[in-house]
C-alpha atoms as a PDB file:
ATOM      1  CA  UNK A   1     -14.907   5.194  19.620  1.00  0.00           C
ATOM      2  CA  UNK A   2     -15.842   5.873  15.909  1.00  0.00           C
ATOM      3  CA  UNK A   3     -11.907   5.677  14.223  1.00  0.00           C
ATOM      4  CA  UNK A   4      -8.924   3.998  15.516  1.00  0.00           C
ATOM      5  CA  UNK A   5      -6.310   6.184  13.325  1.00  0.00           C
ATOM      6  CA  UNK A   6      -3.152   4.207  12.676  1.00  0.00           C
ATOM      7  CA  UNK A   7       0.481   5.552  11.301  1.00  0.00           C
ATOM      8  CA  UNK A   8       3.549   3.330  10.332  1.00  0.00           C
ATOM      9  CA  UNK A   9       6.760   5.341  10.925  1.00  0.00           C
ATOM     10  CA  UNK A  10      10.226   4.172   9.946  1.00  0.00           C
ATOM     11  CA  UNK A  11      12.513   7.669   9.610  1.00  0.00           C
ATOM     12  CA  UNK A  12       9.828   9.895   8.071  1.00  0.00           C
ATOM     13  CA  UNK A  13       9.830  12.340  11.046  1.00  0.00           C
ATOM     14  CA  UNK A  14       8.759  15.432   9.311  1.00  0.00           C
ATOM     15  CA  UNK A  15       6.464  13.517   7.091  1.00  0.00           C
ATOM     16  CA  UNK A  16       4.734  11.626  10.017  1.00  0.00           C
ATOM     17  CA  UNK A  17       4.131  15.506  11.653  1.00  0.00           C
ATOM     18  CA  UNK A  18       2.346  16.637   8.767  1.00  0.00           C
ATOM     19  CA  UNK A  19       0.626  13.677   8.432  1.00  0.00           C
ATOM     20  CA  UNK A  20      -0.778  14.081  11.737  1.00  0.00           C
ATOM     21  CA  UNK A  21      -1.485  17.624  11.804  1.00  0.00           C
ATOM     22  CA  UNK A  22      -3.734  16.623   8.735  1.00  0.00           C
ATOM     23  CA  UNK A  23      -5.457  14.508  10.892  1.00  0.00           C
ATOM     24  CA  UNK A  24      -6.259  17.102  14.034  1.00  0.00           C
ATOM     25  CA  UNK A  25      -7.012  19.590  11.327  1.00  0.00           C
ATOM     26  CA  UNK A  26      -9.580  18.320   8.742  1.00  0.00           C
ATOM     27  CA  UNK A  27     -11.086  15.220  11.143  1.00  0.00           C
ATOM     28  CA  UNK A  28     -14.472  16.385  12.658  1.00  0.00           C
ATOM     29  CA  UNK A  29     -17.509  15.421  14.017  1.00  0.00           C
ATOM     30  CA  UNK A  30     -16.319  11.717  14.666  1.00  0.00           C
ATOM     31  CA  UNK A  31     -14.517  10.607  18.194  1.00  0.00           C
ATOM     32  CA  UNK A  32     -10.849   9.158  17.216  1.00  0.00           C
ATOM     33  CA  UNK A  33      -8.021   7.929  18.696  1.00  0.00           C
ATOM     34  CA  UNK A  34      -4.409   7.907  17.212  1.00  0.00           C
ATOM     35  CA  UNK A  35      -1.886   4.813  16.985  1.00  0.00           C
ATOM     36  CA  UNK A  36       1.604   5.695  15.854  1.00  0.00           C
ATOM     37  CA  UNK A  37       3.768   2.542  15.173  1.00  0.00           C
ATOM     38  CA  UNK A  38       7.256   3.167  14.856  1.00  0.00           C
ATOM     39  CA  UNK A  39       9.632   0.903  13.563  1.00  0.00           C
ATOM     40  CA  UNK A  40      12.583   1.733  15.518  1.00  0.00           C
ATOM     41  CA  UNK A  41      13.494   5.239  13.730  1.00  0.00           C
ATOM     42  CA  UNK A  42      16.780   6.792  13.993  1.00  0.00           C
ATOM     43  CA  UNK A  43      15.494  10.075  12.971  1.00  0.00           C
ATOM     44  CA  UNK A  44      13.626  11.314  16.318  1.00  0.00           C
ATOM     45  CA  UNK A  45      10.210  10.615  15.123  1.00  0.00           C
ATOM     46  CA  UNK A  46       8.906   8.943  18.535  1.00  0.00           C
ATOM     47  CA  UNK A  47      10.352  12.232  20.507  1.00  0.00           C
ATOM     48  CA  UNK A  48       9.190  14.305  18.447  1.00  0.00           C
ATOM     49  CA  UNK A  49       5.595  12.940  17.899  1.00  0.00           C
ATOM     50  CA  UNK A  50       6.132  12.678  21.949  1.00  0.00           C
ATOM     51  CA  UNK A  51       6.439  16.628  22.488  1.00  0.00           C
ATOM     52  CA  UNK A  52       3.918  17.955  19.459  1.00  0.00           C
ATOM     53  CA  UNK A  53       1.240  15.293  19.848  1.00  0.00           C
ATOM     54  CA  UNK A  54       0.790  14.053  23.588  1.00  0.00           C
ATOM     55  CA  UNK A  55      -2.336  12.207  22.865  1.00  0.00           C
ATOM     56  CA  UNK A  56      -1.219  10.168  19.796  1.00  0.00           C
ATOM     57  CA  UNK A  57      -0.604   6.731  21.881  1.00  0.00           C
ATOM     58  CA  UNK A  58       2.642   5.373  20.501  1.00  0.00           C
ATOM     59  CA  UNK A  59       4.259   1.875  19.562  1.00  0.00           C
ATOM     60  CA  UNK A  60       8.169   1.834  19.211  1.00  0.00           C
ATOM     61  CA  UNK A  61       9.433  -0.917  17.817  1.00  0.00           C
ATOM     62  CA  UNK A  62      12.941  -1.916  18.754  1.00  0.00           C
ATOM     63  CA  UNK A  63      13.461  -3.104  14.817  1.00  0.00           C
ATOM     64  CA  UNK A  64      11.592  -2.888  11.463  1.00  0.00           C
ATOM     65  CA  UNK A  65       8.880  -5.341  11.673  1.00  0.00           C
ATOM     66  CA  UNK A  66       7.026  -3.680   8.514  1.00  0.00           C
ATOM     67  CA  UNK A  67       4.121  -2.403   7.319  1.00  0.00           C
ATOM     68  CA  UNK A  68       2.151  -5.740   8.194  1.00  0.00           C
ATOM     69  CA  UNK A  69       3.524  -6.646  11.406  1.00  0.00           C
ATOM     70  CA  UNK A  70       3.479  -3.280  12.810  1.00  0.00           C
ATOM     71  CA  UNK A  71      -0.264  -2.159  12.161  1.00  0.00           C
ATOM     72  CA  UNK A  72      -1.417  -5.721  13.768  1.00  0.00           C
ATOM     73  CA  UNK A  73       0.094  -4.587  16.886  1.00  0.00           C
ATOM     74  CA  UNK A  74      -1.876  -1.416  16.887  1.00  0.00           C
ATOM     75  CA  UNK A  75      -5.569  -3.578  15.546  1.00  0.00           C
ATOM     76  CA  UNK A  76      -4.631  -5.510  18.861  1.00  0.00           C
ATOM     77  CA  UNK A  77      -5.191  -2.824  21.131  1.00  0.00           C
ATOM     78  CA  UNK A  78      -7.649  -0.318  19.089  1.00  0.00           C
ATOM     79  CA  UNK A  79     -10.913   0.878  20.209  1.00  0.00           C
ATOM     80  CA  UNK A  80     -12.454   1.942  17.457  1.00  0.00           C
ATOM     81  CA  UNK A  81     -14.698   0.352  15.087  1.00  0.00           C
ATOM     82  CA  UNK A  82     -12.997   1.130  12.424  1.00  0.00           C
ATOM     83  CA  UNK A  83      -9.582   1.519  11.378  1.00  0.00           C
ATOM     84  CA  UNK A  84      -7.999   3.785   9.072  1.00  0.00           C
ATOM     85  CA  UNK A  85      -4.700   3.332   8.211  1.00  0.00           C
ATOM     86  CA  UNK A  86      -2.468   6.679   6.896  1.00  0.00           C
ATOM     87  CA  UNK A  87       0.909   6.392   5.740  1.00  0.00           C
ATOM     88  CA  UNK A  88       3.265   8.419   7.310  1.00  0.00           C
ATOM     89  CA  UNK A  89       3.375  10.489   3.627  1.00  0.00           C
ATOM     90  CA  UNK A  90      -0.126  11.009   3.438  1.00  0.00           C
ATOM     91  CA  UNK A  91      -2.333  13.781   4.334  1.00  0.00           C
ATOM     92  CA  UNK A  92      -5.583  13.979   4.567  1.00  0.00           C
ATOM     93  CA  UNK A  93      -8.073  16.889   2.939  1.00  0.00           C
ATOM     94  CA  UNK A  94     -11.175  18.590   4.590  1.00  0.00           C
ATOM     95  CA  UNK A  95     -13.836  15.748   5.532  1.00  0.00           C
ATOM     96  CA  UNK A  96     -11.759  12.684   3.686  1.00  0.00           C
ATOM     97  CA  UNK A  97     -12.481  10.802   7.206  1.00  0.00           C
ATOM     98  CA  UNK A  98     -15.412  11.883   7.763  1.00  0.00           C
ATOM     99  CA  UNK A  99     -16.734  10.803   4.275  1.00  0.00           C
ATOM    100  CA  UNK A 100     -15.424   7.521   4.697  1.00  0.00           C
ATOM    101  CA  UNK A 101     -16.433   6.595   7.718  1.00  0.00           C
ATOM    102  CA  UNK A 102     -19.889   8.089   6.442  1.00  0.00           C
ATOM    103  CA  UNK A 103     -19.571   5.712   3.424  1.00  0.00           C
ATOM    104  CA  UNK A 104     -18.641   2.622   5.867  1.00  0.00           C
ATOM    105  CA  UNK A 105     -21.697   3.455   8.269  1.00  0.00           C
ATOM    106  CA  UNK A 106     -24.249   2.828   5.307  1.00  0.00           C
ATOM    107  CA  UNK A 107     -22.374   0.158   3.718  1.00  0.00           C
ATOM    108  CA  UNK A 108     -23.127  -2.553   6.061  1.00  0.00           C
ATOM    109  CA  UNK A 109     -21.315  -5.025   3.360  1.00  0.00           C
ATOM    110  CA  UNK A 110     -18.089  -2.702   3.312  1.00  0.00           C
ATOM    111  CA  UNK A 111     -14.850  -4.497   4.568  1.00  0.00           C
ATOM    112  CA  UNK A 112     -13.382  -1.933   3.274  1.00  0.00           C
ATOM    113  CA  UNK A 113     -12.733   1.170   1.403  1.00  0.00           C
ATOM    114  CA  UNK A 114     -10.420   3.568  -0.285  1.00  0.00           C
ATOM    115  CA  UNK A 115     -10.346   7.251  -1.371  1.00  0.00           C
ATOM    116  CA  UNK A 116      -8.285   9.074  -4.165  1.00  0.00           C
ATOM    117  CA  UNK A 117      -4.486   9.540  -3.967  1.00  0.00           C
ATOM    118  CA  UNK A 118      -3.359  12.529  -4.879  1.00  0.00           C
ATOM    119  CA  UNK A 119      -0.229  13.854  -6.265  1.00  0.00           C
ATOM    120  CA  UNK A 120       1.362  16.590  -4.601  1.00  0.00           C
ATOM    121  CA  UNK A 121      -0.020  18.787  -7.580  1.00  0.00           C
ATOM    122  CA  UNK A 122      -2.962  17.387  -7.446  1.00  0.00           C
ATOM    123  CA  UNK A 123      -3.155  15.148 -10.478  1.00  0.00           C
ATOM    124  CA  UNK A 124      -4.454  11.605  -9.678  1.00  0.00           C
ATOM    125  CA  UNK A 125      -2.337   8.729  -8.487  1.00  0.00           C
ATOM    126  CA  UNK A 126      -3.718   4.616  -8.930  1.00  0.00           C
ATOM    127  CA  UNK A 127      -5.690   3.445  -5.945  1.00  0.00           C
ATOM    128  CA  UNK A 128      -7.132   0.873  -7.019  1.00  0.00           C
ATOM    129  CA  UNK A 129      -5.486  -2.791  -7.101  1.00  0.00           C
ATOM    130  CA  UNK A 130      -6.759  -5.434  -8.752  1.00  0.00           C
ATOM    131  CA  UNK A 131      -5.500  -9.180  -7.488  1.00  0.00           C
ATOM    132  CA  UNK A 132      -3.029 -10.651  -9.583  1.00  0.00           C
ATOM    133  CA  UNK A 133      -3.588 -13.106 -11.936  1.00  0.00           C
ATOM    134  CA  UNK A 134      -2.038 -14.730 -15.167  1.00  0.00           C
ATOM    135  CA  UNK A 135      -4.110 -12.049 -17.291  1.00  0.00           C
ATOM    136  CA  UNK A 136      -2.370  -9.332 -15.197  1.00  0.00           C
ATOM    137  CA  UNK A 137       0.693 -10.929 -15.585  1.00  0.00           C
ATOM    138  CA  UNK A 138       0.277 -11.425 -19.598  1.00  0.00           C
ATOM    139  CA  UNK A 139      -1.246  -8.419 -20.701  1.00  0.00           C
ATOM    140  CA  UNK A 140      -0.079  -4.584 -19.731  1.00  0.00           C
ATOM    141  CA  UNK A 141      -1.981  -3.618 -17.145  1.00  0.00           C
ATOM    142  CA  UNK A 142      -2.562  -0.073 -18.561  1.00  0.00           C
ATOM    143  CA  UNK A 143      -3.910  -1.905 -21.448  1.00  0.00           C
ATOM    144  CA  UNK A 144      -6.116  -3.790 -19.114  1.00  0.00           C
ATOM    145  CA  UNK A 145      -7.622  -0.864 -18.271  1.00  0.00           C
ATOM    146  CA  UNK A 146      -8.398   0.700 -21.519  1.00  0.00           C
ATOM    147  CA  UNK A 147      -9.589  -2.492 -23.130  1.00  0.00           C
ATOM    148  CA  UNK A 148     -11.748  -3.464 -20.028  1.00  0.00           C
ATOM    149  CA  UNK A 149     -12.714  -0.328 -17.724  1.00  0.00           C
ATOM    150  CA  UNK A 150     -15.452  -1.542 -15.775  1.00  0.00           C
ATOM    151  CA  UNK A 151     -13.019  -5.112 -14.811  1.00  0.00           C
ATOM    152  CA  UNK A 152      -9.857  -2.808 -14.589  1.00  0.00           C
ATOM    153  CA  UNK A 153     -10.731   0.594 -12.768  1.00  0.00           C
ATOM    154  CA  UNK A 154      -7.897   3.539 -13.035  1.00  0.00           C
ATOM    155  CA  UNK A 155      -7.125   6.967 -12.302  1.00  0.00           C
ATOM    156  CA  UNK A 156      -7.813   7.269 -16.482  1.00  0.00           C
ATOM    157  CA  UNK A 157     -12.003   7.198 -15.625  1.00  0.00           C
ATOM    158  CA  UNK A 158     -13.461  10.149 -13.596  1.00  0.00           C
ATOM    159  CA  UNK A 159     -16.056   8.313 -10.860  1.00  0.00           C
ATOM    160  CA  UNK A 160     -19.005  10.096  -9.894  1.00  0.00           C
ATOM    161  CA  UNK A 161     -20.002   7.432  -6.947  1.00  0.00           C
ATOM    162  CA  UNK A 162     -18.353   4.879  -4.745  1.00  0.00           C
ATOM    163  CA  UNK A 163     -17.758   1.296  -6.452  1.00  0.00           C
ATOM    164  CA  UNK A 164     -16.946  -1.813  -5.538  1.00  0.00           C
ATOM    165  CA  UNK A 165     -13.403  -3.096  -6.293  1.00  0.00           C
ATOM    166  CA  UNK A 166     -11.000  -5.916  -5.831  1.00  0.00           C
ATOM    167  CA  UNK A 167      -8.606  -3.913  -3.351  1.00  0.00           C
ATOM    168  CA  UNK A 168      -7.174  -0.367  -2.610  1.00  0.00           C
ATOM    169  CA  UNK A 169      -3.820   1.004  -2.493  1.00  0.00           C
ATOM    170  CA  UNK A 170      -2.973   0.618   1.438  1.00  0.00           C
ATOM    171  CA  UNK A 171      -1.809   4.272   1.694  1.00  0.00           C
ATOM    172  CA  UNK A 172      -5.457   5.465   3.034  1.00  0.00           C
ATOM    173  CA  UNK A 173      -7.705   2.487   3.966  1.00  0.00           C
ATOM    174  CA  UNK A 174     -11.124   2.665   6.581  1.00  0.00           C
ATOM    175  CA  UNK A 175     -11.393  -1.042   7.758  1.00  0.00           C
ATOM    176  CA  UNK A 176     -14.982  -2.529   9.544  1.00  0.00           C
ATOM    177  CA  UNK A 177     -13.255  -3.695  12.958  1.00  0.00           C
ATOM    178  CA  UNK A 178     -15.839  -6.582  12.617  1.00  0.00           C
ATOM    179  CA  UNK A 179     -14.559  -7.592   9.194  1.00  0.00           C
ATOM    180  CA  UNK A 180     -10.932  -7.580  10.796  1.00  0.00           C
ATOM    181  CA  UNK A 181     -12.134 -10.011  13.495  1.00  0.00           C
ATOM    182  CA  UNK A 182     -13.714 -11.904  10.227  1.00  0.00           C
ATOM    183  CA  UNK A 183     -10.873 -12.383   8.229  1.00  0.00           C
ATOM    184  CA  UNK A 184      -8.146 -12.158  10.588  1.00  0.00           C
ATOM    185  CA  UNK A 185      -4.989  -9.029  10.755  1.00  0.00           C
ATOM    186  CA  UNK A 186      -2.450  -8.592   7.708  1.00  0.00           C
ATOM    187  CA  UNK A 187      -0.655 -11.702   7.423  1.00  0.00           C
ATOM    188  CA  UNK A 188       2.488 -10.480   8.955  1.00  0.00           C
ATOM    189  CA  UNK A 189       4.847 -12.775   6.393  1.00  0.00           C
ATOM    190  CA  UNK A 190       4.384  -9.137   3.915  1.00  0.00           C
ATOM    191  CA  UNK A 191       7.606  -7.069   5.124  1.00  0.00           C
ATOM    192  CA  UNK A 192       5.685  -4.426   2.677  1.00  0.00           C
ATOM    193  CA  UNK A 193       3.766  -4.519  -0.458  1.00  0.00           C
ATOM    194  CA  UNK A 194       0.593  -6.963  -1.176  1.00  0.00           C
ATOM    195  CA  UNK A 195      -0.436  -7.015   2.612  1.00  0.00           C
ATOM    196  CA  UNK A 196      -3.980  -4.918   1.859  1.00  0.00           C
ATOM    197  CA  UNK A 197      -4.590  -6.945  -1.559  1.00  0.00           C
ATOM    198  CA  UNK A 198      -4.146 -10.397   0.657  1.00  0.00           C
ATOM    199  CA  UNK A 199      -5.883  -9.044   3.013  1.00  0.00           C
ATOM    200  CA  UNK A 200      -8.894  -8.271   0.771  1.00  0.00           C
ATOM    201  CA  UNK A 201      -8.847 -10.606  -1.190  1.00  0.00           C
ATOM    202  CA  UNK A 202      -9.413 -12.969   2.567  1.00  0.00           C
ATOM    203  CA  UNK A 203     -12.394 -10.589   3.359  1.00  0.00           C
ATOM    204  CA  UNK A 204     -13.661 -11.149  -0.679  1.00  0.00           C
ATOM    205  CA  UNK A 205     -13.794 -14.818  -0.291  1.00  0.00           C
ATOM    206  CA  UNK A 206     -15.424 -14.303   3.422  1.00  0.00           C
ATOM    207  CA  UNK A 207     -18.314 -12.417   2.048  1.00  0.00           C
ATOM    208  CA  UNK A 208     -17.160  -8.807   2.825  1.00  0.00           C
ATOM    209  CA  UNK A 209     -16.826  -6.559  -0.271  1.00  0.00           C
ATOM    210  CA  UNK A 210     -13.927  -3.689  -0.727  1.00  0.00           C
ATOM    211  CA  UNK A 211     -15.000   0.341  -2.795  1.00  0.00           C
ATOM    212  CA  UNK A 212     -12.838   3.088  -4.083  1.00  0.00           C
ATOM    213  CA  UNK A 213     -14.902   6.108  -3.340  1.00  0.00           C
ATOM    214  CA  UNK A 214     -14.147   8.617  -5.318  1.00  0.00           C
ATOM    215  CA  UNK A 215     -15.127  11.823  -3.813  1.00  0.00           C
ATOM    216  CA  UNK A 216     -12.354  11.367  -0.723  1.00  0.00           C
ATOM    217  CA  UNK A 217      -9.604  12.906  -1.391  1.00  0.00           C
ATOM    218  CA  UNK A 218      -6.078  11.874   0.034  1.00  0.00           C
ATOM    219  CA  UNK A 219      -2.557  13.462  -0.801  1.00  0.00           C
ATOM    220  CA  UNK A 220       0.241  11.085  -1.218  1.00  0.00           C
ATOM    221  CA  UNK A 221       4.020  11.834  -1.370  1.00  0.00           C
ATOM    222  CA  UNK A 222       4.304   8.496  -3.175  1.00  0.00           C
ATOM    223  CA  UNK A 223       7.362   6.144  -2.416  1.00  0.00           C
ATOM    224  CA  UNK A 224       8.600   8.343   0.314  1.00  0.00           C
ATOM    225  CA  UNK A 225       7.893   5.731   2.640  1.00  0.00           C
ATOM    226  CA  UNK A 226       9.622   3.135   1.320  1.00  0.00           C
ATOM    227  CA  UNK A 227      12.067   4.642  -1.663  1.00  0.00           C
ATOM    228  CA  UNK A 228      12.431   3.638  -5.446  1.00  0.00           C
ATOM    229  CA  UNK A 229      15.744   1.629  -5.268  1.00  0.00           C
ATOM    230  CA  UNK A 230      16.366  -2.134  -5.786  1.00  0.00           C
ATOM    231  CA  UNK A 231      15.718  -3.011  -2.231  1.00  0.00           C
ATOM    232  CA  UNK A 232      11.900  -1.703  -2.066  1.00  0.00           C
ATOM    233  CA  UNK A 233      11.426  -3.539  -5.986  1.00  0.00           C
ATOM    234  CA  UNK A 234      12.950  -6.944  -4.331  1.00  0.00           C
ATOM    235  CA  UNK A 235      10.411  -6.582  -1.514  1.00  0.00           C
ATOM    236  CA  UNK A 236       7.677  -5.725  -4.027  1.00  0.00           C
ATOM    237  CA  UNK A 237       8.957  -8.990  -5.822  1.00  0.00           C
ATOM    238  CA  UNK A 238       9.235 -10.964  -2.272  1.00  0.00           C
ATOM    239  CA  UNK A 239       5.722 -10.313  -1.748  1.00  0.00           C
ATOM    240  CA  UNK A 240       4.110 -10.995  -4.895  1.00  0.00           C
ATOM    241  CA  UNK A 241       5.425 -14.297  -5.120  1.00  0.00           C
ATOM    242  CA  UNK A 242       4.533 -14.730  -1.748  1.00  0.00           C
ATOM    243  CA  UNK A 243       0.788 -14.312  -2.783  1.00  0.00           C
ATOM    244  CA  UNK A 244       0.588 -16.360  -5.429  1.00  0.00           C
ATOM    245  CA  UNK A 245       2.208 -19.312  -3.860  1.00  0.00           C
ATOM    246  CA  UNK A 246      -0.750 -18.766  -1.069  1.00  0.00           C
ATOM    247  CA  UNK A 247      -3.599 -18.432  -3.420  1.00  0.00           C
ATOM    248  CA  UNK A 248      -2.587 -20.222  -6.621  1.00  0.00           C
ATOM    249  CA  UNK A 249      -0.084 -22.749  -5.451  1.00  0.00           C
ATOM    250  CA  UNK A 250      -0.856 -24.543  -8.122  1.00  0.00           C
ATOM    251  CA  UNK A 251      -0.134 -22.622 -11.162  1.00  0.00           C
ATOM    252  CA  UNK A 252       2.863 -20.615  -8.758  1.00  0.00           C
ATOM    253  CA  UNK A 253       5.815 -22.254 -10.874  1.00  0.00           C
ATOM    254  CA  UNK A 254       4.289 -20.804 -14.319  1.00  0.00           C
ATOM    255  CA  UNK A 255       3.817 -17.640 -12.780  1.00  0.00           C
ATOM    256  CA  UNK A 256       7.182 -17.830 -11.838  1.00  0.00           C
ATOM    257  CA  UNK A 257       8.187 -18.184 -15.348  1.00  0.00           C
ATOM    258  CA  UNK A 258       6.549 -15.607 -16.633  1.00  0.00           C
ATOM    259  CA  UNK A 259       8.147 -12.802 -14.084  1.00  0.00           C
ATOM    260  CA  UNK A 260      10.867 -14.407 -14.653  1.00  0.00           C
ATOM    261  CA  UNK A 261      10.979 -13.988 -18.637  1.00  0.00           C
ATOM    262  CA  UNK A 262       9.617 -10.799 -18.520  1.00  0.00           C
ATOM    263  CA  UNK A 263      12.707  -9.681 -16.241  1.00  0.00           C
ATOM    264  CA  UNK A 264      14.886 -11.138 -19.162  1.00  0.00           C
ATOM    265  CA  UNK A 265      12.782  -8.789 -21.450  1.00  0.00           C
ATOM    266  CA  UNK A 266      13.627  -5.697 -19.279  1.00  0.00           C
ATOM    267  CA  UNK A 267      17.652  -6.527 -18.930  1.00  0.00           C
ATOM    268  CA  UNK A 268      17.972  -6.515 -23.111  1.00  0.00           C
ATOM    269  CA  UNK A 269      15.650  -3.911 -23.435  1.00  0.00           C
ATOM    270  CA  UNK A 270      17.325  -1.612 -20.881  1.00  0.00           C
ATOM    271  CA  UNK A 271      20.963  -2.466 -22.196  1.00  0.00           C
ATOM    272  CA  UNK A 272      19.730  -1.664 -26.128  1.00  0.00           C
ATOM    273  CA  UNK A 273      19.074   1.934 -24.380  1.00  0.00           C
ATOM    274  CA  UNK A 274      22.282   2.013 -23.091  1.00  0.00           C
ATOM    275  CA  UNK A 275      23.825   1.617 -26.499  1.00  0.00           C
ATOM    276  CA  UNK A 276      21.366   3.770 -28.038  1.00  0.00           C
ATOM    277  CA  UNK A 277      22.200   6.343 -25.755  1.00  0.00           C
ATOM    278  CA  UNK A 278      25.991   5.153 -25.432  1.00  0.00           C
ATOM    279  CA  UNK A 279      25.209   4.838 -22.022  1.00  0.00           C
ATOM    280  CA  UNK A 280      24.985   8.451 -21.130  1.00  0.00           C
ATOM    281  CA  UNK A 281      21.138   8.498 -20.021  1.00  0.00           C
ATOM    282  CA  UNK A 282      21.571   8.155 -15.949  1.00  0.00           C
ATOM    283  CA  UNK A 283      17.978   7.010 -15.672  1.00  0.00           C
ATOM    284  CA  UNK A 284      18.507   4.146 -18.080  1.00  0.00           C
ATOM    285  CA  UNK A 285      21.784   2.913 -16.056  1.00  0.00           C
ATOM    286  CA  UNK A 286      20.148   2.911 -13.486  1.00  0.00           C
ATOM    287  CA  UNK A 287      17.358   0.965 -14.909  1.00  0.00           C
ATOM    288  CA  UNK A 288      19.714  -1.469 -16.162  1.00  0.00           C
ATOM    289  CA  UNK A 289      21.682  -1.928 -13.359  1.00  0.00           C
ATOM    290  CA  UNK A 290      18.545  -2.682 -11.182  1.00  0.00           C
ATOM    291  CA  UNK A 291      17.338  -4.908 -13.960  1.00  0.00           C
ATOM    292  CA  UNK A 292      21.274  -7.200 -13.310  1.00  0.00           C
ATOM    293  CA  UNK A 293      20.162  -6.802  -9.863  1.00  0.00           C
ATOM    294  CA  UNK A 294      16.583  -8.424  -9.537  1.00  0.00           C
ATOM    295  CA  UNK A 295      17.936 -11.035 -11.512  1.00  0.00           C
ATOM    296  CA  UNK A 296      20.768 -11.616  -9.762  1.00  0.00           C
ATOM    297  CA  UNK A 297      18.178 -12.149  -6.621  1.00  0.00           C
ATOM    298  CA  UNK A 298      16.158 -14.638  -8.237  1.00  0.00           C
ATOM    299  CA  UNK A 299      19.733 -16.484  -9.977  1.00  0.00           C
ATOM    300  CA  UNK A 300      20.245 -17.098  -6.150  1.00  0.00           C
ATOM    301  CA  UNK A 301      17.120 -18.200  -5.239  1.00  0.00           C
ATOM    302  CA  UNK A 302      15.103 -15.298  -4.225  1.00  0.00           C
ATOM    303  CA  UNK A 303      16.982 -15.209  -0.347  1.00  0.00           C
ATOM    304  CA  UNK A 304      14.198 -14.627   2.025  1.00  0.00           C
ATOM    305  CA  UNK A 305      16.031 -12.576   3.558  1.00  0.00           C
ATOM    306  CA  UNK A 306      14.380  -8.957   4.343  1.00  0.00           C
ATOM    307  CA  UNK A 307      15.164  -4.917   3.678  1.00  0.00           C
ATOM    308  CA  UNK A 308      15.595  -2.755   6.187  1.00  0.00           C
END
């Protein structure tokens, strides 16, 4: 088996079906098998998936394990070898599969890769991550990337061949089965967010190299998965510290700190908008009252407790 094809479902029903009738229309010339792993929807994904797509094996969760949790159920049992994990608000474009498996089979160094998100219109979203680090952390990242391109990729440069990168965006990733057995799964302690760039960054310092390449082309209904609300930026939060208390436990309380202060920055920013704008901009309520709520979370000690 060529591709083990893997989808993470948690009440996205009509996404995940157009997500996989991407996949049986633009995948060809490789053999592939297809993993959905629901996360105990209330919507009628599994039944529906059931009816419309008899061959797509599925997983069904009797809670939300995650994003992390739930594809290293489906790596246990795959037969492919590779991996490509889809969102359930992706879909894929004529040959995007078949290119990167293509780039994977003459990449023998290749953990890993990732194609381009795409906006619904077709404008380009970020997928590229770098791993996070004080500078990242100090500086603006979009900064980052004008002052140092060839360090800080973006969606700003126009590629015209695959290269290598710290990590992609884990909406559309091709993974070597032999690096997985390498590095180990996702570490299963990300609910969501920062489980690729951990993972990654494990296959960097095992020898195994990750590459954005370009010419794929993936669409993304970004943050459909997962929504925009304090919740999903609490779990983004969760998860970032969670990295760099793995990786830099060291230097984890300044880093800390400096999330920390910056939140502080974004609460008196946000509530000089709502003066400005005598509080009549619903966007910037919003933003302030999400701003009171992170740090709120952190006043109380950043409760492990998880999103649903």
């Amino acid at each position: 088996m060529d591709l083990s094809i893997i989808v993470v479902s948690f009440n996205t029903k009509e996404l995940v079906l157009e997500c996989l009738a991407s996949i049986n229309k633009t995948i060809k010339g490789v053999s592939f098998e297809v993993w959905l792993v629901d996360n105990n929807s209330t919507d009628g994904t599994v039944e529906a998936v059931g009816k419309e797509y008899p061959d797509v094996t599925i997983i069904g969760n009797k809670q939300n394990l995650g994003f992390a949790a739930a594809n290293n159920q489906a790596f246990r049992q795959m037969n492919g070898r590779y991996a490509l994990l889809l969102n359930s608000d992706t879909v894929l474009t004529n040959g995007a599969a078949r290119e990167l498996y293509g780039f994977m089979e003459v990449t023998p160094e290749a953990g890993m890769a990732c194609g381009q998100l795409l906006n619904q219109d077709g404008s380009k979203q970020n997928s590229i991550a770098n791993f996070p680090s004080l500078l990242t952390l100090l500086s603006n990242e979009t900064v980052l990337r004008m002052v140092m391109p060839n360090r800080f990729p973006s969606k700003r440069r126009d590629y015209v061949s695959p290269i290598e990168v710290d990590s992609g965006i884990g909406a559309c990733l091709i993974v070597r089965k032999a690096a997985m057995d390498d590095a180990g799964y996702f570490d299963e302690r990300y609910f969501f967010f920062f489980e690729e760039t951990d993972w990654a960054y494990r296959m960097k310092r095992g020898g195994w190299a990750t590459y954005f390449v370009p010419s794929t082309r993936i669409f993304h209904a970004q943050g459909k998965t997962v929504g925009s609300g304090v919740n999903s930026r609490i779990m983004f939060y969760r998860s970032r510290y969670l990295f760099f208390r793995k990786w830099h436990p060291g230097s984890y309380p300044v880093f800390y700190l400096i999330i920390f202060f910056r939140l502080l920055i974004n609460v008196i920013l946000s509530f000089m908008g709502l003066v400005i704008t005598l509080g009549l901009e619903t966007s910037t309520r919003k933003r302030f009252v999400v701003y009171i709520q992170l740090i709120a979370w952190h006043l109380r000690g950043c409760p492990e407790k998880r999103g649903k």
